[in-house]
N, C-alpha and C. Protein backbone atom coordinates (compact mmCIF):
# COMPACT_ATOMS: atom_id res chain seq x y z
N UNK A 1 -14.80 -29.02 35.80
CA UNK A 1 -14.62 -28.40 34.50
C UNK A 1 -13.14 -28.52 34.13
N UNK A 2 -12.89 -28.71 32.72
CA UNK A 2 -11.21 -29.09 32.61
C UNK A 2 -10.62 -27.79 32.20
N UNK A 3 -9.52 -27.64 32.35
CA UNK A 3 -8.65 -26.08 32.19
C UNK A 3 -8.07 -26.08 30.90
N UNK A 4 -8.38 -27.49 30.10
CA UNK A 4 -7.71 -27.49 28.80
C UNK A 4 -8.28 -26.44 27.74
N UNK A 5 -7.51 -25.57 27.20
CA UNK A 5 -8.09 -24.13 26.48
C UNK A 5 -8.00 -23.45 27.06
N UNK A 6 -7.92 -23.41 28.45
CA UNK A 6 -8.22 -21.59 29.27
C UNK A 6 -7.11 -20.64 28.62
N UNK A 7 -6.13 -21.34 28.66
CA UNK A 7 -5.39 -19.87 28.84
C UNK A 7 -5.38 -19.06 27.40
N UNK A 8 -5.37 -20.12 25.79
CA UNK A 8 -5.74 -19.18 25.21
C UNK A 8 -6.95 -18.53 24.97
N UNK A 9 -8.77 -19.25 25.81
CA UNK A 9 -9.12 -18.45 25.91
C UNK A 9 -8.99 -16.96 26.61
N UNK A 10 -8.06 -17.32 27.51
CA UNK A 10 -7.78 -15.78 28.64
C UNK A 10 -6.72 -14.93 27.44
N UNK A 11 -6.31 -15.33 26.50
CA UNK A 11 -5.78 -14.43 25.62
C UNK A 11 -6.69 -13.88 24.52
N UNK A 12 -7.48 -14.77 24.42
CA UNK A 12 -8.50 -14.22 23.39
C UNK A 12 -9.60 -13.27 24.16
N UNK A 13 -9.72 -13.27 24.71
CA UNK A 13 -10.58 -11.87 26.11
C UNK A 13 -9.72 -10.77 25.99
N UNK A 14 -8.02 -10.92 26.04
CA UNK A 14 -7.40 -9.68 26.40
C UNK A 14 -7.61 -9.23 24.77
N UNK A 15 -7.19 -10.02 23.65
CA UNK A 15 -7.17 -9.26 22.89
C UNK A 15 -8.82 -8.97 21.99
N UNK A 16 -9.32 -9.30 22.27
CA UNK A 16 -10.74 -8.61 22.29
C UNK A 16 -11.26 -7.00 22.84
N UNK A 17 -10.61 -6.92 24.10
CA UNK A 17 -10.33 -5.52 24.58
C UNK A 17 -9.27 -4.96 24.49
N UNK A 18 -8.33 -5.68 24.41
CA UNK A 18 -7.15 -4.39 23.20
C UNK A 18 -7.83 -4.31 21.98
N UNK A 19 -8.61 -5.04 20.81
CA UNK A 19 -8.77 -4.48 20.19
C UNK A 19 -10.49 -3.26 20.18
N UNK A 20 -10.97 -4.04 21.06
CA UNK A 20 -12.30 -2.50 21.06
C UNK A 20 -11.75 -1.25 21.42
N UNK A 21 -10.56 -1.18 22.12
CA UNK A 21 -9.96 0.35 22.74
C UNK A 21 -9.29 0.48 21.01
N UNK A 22 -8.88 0.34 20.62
CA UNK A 22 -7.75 0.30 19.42
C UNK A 22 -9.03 0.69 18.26
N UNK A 23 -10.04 0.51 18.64
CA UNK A 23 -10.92 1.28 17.63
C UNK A 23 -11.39 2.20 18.09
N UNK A 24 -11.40 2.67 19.35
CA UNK A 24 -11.67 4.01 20.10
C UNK A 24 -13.64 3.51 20.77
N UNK A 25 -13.70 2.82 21.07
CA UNK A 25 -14.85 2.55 21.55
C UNK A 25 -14.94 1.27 23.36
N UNK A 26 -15.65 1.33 23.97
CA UNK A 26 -15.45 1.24 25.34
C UNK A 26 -16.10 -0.15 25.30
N UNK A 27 -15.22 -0.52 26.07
CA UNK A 27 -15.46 -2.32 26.66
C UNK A 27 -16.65 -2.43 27.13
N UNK A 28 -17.90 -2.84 26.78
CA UNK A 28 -19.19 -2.84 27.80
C UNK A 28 -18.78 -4.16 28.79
N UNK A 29 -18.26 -5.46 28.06
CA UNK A 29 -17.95 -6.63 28.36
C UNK A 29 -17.27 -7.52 27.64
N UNK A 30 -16.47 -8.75 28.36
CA UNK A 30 -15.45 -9.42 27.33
C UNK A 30 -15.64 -10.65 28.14
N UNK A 31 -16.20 -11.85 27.89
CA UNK A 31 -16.23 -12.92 29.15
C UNK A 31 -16.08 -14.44 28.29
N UNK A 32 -15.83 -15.79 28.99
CA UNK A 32 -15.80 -16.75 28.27
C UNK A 32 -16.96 -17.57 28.92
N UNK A 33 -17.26 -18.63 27.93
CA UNK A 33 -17.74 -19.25 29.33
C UNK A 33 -18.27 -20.79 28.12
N UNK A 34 -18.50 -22.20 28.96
CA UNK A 34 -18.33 -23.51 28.22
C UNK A 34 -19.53 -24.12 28.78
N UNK A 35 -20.48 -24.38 27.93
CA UNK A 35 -21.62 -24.89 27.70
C UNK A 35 -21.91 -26.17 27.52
N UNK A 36 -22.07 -26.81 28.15
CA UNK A 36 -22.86 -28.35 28.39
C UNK A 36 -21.61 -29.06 27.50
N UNK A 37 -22.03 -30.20 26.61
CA UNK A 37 -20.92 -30.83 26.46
C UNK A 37 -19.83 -29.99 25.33
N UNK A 38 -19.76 -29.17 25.33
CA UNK A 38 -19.16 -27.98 24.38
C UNK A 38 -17.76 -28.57 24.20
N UNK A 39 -16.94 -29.13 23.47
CA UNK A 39 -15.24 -29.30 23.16
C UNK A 39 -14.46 -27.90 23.35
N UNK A 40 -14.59 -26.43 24.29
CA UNK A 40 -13.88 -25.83 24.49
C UNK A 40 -14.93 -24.75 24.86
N UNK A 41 -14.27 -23.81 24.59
CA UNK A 41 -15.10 -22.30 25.42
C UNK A 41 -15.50 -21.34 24.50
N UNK A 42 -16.25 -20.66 24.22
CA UNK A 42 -16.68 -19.43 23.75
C UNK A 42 -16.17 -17.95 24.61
N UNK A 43 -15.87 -17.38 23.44
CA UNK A 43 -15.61 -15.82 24.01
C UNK A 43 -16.33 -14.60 23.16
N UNK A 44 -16.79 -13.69 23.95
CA UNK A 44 -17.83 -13.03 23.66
C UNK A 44 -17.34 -12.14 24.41
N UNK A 45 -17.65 -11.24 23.46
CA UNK A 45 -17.47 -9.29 23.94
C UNK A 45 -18.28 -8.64 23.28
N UNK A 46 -18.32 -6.97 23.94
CA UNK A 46 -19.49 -6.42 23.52
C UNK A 46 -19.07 -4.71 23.57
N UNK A 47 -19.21 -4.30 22.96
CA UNK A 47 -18.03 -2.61 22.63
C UNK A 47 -19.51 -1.53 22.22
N UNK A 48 -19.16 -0.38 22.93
CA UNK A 48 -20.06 1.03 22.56
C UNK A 48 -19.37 2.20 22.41
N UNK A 49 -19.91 2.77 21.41
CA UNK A 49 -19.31 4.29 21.33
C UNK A 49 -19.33 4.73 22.99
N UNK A 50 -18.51 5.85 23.22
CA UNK A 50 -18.53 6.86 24.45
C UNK A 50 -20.20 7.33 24.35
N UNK A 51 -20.50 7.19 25.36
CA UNK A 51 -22.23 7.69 25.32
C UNK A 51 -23.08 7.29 24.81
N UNK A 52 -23.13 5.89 24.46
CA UNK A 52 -23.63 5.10 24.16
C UNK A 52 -25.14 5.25 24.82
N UNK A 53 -26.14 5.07 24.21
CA UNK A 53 -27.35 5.43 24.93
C UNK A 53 -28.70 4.24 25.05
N UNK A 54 -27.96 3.26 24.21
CA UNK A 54 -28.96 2.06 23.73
C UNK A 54 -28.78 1.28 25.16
N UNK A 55 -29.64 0.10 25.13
CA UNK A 55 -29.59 -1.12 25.86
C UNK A 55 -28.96 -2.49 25.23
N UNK A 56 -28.76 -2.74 24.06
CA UNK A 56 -28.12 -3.48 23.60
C UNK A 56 -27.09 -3.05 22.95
N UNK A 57 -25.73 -3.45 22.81
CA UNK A 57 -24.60 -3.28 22.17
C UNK A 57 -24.20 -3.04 20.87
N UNK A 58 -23.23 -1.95 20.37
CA UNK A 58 -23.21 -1.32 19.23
C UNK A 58 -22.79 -2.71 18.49
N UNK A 59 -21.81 -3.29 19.00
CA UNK A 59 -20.98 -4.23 18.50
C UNK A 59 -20.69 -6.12 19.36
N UNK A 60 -20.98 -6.33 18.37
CA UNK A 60 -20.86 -7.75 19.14
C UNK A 60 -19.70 -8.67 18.79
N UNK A 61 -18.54 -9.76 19.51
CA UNK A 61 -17.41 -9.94 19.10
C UNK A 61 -17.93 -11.69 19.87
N UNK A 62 -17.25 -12.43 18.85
CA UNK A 62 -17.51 -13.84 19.09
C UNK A 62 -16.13 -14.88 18.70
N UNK A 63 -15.82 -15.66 19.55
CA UNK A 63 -15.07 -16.95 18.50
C UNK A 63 -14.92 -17.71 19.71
N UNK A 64 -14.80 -18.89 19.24
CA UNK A 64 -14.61 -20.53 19.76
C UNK A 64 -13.43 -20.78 20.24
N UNK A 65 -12.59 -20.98 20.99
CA UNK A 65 -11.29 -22.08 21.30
C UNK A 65 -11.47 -23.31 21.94
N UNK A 66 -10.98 -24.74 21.22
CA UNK A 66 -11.64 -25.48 21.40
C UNK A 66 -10.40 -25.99 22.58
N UNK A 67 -10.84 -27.09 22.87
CA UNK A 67 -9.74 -27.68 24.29
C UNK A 67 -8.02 -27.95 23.76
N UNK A 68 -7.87 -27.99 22.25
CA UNK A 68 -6.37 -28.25 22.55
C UNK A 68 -5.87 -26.38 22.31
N UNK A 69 -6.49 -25.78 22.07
CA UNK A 69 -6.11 -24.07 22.06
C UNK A 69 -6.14 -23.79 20.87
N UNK A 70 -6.78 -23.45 20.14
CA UNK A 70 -6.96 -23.61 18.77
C UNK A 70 -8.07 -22.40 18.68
N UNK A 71 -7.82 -21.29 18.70
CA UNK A 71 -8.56 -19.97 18.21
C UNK A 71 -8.95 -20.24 16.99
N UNK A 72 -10.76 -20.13 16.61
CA UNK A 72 -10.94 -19.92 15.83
C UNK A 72 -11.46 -18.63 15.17
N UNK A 73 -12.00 -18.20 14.18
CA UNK A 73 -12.45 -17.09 13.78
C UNK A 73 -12.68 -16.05 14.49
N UNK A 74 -12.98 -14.69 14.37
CA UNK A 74 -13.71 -14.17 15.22
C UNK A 74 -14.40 -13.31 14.61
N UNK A 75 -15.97 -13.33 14.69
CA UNK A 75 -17.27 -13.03 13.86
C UNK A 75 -16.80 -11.70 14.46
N UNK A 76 -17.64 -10.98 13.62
CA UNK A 76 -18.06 -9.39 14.39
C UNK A 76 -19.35 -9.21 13.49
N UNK A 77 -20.10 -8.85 14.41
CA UNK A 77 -21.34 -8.36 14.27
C UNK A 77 -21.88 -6.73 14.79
N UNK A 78 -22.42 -6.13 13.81
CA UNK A 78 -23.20 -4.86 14.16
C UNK A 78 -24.30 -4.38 12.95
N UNK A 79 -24.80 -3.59 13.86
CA UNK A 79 -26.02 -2.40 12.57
C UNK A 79 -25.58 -1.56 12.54
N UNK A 80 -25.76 -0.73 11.56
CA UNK A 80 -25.92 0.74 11.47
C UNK A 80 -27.15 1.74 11.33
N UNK A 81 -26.93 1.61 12.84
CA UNK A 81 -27.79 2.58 13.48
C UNK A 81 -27.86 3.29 14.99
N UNK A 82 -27.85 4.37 15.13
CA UNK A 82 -27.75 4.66 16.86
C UNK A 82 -29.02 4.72 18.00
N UNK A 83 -29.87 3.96 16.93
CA UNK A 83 -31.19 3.62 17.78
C UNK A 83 -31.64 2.79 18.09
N UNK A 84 -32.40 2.45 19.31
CA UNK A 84 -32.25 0.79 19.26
C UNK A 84 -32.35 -0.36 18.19
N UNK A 85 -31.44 -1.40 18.60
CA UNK A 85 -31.17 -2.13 17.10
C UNK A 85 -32.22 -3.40 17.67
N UNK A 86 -33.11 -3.62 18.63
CA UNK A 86 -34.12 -4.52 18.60
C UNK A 86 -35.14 -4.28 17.96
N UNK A 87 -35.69 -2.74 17.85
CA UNK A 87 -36.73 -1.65 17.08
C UNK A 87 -36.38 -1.58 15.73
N UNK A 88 -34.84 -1.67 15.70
CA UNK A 88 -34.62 -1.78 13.96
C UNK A 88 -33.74 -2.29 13.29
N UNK A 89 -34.78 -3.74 13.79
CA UNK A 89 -34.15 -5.27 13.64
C UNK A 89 -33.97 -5.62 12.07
N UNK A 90 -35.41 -5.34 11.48
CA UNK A 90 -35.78 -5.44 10.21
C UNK A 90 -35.56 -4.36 9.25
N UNK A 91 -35.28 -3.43 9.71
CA UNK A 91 -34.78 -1.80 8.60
C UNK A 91 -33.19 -1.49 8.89
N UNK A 92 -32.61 -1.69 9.57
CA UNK A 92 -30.96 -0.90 10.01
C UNK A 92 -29.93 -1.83 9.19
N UNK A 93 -29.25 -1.54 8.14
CA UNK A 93 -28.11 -2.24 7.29
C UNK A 93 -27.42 -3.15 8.74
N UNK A 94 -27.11 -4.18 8.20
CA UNK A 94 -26.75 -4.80 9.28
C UNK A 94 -25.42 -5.34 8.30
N UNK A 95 -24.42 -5.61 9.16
CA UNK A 95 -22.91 -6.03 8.58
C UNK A 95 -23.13 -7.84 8.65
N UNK A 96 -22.82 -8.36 6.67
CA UNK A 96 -23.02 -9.36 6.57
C UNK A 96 -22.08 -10.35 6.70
N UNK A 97 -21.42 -11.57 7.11
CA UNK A 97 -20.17 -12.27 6.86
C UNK A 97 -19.35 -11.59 7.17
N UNK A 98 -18.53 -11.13 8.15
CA UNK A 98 -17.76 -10.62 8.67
C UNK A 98 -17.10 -11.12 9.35
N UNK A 99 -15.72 -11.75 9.22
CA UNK A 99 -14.98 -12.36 10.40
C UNK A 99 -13.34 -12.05 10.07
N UNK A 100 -12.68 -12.36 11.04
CA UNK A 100 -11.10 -12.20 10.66
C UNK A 100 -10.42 -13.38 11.72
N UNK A 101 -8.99 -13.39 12.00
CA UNK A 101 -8.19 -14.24 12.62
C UNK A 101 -7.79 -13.33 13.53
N UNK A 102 -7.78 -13.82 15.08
CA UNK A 102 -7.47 -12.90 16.01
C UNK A 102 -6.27 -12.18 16.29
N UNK A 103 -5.34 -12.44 15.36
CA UNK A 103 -4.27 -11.34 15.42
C UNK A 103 -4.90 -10.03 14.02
N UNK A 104 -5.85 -10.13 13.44
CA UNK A 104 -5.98 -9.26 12.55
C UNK A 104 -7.72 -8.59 12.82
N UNK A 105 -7.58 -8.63 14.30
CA UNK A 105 -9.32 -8.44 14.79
C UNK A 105 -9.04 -6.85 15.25
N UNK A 106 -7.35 -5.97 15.70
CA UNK A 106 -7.81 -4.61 16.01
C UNK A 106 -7.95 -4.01 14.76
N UNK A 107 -7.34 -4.13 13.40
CA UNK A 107 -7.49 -3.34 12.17
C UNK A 107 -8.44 -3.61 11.36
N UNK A 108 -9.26 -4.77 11.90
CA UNK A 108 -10.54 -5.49 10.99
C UNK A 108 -11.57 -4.39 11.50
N UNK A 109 -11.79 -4.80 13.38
CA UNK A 109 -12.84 -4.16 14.53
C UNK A 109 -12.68 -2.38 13.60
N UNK A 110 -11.62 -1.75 13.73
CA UNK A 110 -11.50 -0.76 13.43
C UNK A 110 -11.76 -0.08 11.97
N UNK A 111 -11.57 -0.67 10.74
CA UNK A 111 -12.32 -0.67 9.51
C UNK A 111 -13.60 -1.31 9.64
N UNK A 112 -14.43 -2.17 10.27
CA UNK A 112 -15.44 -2.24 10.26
C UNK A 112 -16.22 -0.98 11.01
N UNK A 113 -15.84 -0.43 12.08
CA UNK A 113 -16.07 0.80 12.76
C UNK A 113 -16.15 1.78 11.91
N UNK A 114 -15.36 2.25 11.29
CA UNK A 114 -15.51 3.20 9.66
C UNK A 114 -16.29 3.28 9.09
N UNK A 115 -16.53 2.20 8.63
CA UNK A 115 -17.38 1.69 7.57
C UNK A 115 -18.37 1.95 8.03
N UNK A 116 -18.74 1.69 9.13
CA UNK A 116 -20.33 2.04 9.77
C UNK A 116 -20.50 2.98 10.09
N UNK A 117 -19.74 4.03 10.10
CA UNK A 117 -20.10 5.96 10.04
C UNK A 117 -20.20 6.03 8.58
N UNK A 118 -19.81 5.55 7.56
CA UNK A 118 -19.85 5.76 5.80
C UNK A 118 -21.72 4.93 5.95
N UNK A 119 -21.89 4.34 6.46
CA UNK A 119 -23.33 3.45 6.11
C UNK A 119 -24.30 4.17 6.70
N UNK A 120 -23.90 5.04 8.22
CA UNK A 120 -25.17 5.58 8.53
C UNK A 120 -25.27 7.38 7.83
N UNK A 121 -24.45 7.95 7.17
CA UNK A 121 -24.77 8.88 6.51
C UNK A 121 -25.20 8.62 5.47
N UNK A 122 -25.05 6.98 4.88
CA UNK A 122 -26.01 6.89 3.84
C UNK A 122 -27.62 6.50 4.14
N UNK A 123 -27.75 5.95 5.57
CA UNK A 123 -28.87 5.96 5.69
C UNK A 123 -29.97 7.00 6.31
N UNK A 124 -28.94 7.81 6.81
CA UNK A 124 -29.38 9.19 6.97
C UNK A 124 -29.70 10.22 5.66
N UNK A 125 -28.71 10.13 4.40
CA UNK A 125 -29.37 10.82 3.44
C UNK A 125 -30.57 10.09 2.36
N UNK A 126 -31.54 9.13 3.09
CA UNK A 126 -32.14 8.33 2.60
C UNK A 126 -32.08 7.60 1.21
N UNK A 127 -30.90 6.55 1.04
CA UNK A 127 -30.61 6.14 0.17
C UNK A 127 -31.28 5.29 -0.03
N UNK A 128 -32.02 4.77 -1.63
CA UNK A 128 -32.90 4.14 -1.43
C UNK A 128 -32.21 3.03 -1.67
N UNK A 129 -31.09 2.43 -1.94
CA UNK A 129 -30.93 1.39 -2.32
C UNK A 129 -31.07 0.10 -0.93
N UNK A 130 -31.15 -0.92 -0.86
CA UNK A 130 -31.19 -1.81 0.24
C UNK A 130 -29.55 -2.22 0.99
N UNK A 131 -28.56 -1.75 -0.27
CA UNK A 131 -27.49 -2.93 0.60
C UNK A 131 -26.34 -1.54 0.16
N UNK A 132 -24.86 -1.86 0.87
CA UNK A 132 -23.89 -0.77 1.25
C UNK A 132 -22.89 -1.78 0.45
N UNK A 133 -21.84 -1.43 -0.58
CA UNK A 133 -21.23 -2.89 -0.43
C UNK A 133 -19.74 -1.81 -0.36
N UNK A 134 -18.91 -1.74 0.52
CA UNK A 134 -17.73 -1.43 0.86
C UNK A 134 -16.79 -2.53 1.05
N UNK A 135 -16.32 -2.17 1.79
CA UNK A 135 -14.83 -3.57 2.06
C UNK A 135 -16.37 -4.87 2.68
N UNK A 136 -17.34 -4.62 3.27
CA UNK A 136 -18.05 -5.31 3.34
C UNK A 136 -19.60 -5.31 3.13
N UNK A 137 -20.47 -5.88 3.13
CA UNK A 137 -22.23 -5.91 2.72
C UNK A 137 -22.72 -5.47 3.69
N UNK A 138 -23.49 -4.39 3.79
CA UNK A 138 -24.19 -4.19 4.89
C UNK A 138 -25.72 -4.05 4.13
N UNK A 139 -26.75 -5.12 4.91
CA UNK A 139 -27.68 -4.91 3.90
C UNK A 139 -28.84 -4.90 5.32
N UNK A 140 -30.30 -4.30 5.00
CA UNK A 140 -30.90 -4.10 5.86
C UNK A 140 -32.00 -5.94 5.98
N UNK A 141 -32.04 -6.77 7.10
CA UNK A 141 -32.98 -7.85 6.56
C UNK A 141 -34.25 -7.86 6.04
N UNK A 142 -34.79 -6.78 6.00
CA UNK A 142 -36.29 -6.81 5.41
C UNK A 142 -37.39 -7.46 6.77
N UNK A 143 -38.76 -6.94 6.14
CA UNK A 143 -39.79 -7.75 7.22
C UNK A 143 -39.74 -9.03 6.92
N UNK A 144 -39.86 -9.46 7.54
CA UNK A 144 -40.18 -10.86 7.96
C UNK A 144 -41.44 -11.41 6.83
N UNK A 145 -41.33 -12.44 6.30
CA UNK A 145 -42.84 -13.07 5.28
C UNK A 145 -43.72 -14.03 5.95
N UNK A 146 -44.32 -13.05 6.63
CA UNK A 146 -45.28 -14.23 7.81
C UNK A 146 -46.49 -14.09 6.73
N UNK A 147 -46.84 -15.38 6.80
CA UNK A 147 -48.37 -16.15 6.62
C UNK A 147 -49.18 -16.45 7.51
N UNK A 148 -50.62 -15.95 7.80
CA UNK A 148 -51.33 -16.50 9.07
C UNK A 148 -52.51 -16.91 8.21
């Protein structure tokens, strides 16, 4: 395996968990890892409130560095909801297009964190509308349109 990229992937791991603490929520996991003929490595992390009670992760954190070190984006993904988010895959506002540049991922992680206590008191006071639109879209995907 070639070492070209490691080390800023090993920087993009640290600051992945500086920034989940920097939003006040706990490292479940932060790992890299390079897939078949892949041009560099993936890094992936995964962050929960304190007491977190689900099996899958509140928050999901993603981006690419390819072999000459070249950080790209870094997605963030979550729902709003504190119940399992496999059960409410198709109903829980889910955060749409969401990404930032990894020096601007602890104040992004952390306004997106916000934002998702403002989305679940709206889905707690049963709002009927489908979508949240704040600094970002949080919209729920709907069922699925199966034909049999």
């Amino acid at each position: 395996m070639t070492r070209a990229g490691k080390e800023p992937a090993e920087d993009a791991k640290r600051a992945f968990a500086r920034a989940i603490k920097h939003a006040g929520l706990v490292v479940r996991r932060v790992e890299m890892f390079k897939g078949g003929n892949t041009p560099g490595r993936f890094v992936f992390g995964t962050a929960n409130p304190e007491g977190w009670a689900q099996e899958s992760p509140a928050v999901e954190l993603r981006t690419f560095v390819d072999f000459a070190g070249e950080i790209g984006p870094v997605e963030i993904r979550c729902s709003a909801t504190d119940d399992d988010h496999v059960m409410n895959v198709f109903n829980a506002p889910t955060l749409r297009d969401c990404s930032c540049e990894l020096a601007a991922l602890p104040e992004t992680l952390d306004a997106v964190w916000q934002e998702r206590q403002v989305v679940l008191v709206w889905v707690k006071q049963g709002e009927p509308n489908s979508r949240f639109v704040g600094r970002w879209v949080w919209e729920a995907p709907g069922e699925p349109d199966i034909k049999l």
